[in-house]
Structures are given as C-alpha cells and as structure tokens.
Protein backbone atom coordinates (compact mmCIF):
# COMPACT_ATOMS: atom_id res chain seq x y z
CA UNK A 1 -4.52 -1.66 -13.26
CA UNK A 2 -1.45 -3.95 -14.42
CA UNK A 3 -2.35 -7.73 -14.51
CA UNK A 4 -2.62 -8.55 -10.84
CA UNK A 5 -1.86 -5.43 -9.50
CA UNK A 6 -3.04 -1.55 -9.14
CA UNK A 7 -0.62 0.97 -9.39
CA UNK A 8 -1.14 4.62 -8.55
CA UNK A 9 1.26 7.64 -9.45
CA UNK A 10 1.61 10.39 -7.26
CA UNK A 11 4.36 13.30 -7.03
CA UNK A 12 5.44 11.12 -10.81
CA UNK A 13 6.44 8.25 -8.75
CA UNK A 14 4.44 4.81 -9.18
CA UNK A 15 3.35 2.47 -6.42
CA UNK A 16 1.53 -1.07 -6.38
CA UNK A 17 -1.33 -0.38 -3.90
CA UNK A 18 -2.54 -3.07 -4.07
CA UNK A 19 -1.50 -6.80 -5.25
CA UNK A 20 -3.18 -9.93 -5.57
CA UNK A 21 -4.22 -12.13 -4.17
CA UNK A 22 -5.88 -10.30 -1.71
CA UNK A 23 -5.41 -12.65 1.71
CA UNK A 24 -3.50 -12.22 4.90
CA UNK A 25 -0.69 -14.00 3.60
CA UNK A 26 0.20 -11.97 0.64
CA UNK A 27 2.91 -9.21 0.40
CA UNK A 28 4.44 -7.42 -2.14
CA UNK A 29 7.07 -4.77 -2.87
CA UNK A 30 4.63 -1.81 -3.09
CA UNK A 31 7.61 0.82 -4.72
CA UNK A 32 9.62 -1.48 -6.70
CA UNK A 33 9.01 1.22 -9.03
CA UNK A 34 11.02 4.08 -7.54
CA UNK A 35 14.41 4.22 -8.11
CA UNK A 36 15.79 3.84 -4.75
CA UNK A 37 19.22 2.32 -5.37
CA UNK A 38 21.00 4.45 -7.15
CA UNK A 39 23.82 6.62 -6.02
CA UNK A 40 22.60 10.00 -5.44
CA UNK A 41 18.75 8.89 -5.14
CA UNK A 42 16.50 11.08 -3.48
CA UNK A 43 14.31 7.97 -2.89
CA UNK A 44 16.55 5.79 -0.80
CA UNK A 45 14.57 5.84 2.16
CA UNK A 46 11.57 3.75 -0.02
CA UNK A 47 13.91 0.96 -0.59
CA UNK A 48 12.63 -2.72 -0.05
CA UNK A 49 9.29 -1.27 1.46
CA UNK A 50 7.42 -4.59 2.12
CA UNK A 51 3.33 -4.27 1.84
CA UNK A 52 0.99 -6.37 3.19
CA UNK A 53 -3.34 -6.46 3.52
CA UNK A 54 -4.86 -7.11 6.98
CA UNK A 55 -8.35 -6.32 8.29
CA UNK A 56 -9.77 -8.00 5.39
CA UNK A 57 -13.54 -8.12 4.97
CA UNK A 58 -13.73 -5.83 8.02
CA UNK A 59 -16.44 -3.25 8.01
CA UNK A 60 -15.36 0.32 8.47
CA UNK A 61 -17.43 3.96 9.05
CA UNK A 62 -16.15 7.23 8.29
CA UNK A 63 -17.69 10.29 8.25
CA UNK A 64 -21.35 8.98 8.82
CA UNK A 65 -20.46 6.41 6.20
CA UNK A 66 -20.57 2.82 6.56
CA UNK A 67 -18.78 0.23 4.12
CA UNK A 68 -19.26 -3.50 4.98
CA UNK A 69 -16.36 -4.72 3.48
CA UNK A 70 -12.86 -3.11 3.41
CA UNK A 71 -9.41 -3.95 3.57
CA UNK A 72 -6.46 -2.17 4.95
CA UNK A 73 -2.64 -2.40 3.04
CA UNK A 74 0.44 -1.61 6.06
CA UNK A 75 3.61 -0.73 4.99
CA UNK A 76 6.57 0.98 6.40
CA UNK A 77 6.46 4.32 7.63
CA UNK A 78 8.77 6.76 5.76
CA UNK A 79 9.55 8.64 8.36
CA UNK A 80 10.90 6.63 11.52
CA UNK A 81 10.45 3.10 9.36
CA UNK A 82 7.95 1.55 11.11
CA UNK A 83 5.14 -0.54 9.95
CA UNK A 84 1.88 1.86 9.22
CA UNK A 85 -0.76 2.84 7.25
CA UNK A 86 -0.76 3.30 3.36
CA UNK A 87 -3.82 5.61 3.42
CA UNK A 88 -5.50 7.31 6.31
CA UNK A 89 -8.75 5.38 4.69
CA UNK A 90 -9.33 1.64 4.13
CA UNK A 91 -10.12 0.41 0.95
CA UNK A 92 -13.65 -1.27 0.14
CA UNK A 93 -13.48 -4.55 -1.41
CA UNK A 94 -16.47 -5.11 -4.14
C-alpha cells in the first residue's frame, strides 16, 4: 500500500490495483509504472491503460463461497485492447 493506492508487482513490473476513492466515478492509470514509452519498450502495448471500479458493494460466490461485498476494477485488455477484467476474481471490500 502507497498512500491512496495498492500496488502489486508481478513478472517485476508494478501496477496500482486499486486507487481511491473507491466509487463509480473514479479512474486511474493502473501501469503508470511500466515503462511503456520508451523506444525499444517491450511494454508499449500497456501504455495509457485507464482503470476503473464498477459492481461496487455487489455480492459475489465462487467456488461454494459467498462474499457480500466486492468490487470489480476493468481495464483494457492487452491483447485485442478492449475493456476487461483485471482479475478473473472480484475483490471483497471490508
């Protein structure tokens, strides 16, 4: 955790997950982080990826396992660059 936001490293490159404040109205640049801009970057395609919560409060059930309060963060896809999940699983909101 960083102030208002928590980052997560993976493969040794750092993303904001997740932001505040948490509401529908909030985004954030989730790999502002990775160098993408420079010449030669193998990390262009993460450029300018906007994030964003929705399904906020919403309960969720996986596995036989119910949590009454979640959130989901959408971003763009890295593949085709549409908008889609961060994480195959929400995240629970204490």
């Amino acid at each position: 955790m960083n102030g208002n936001k928590i980052e997560l490293t993976e493969n040794n490159l750092r993303y904001i997950t997740l932001a505040s404040p948490l509401n529908s109205e909030a985004t954030w640049k989730g790999n502002s982080y990775i160098d993408s801009k420079s010449v030669g970057s193998a990390f262009k395609y993460l450029d300018d990826w906007i994030y964003q919560y929705q399904h906020i409060n919403e309960a969720f059930t996986v596995i036989n396992r119910y949590v009454d309060s979640t959130v989901t963060v959408f971003h763009h896809d890295e593949i085709i660059g549409n908008r889609g999940l961060l994480h195959p699983m929400h995240t629970s909101k204490k």
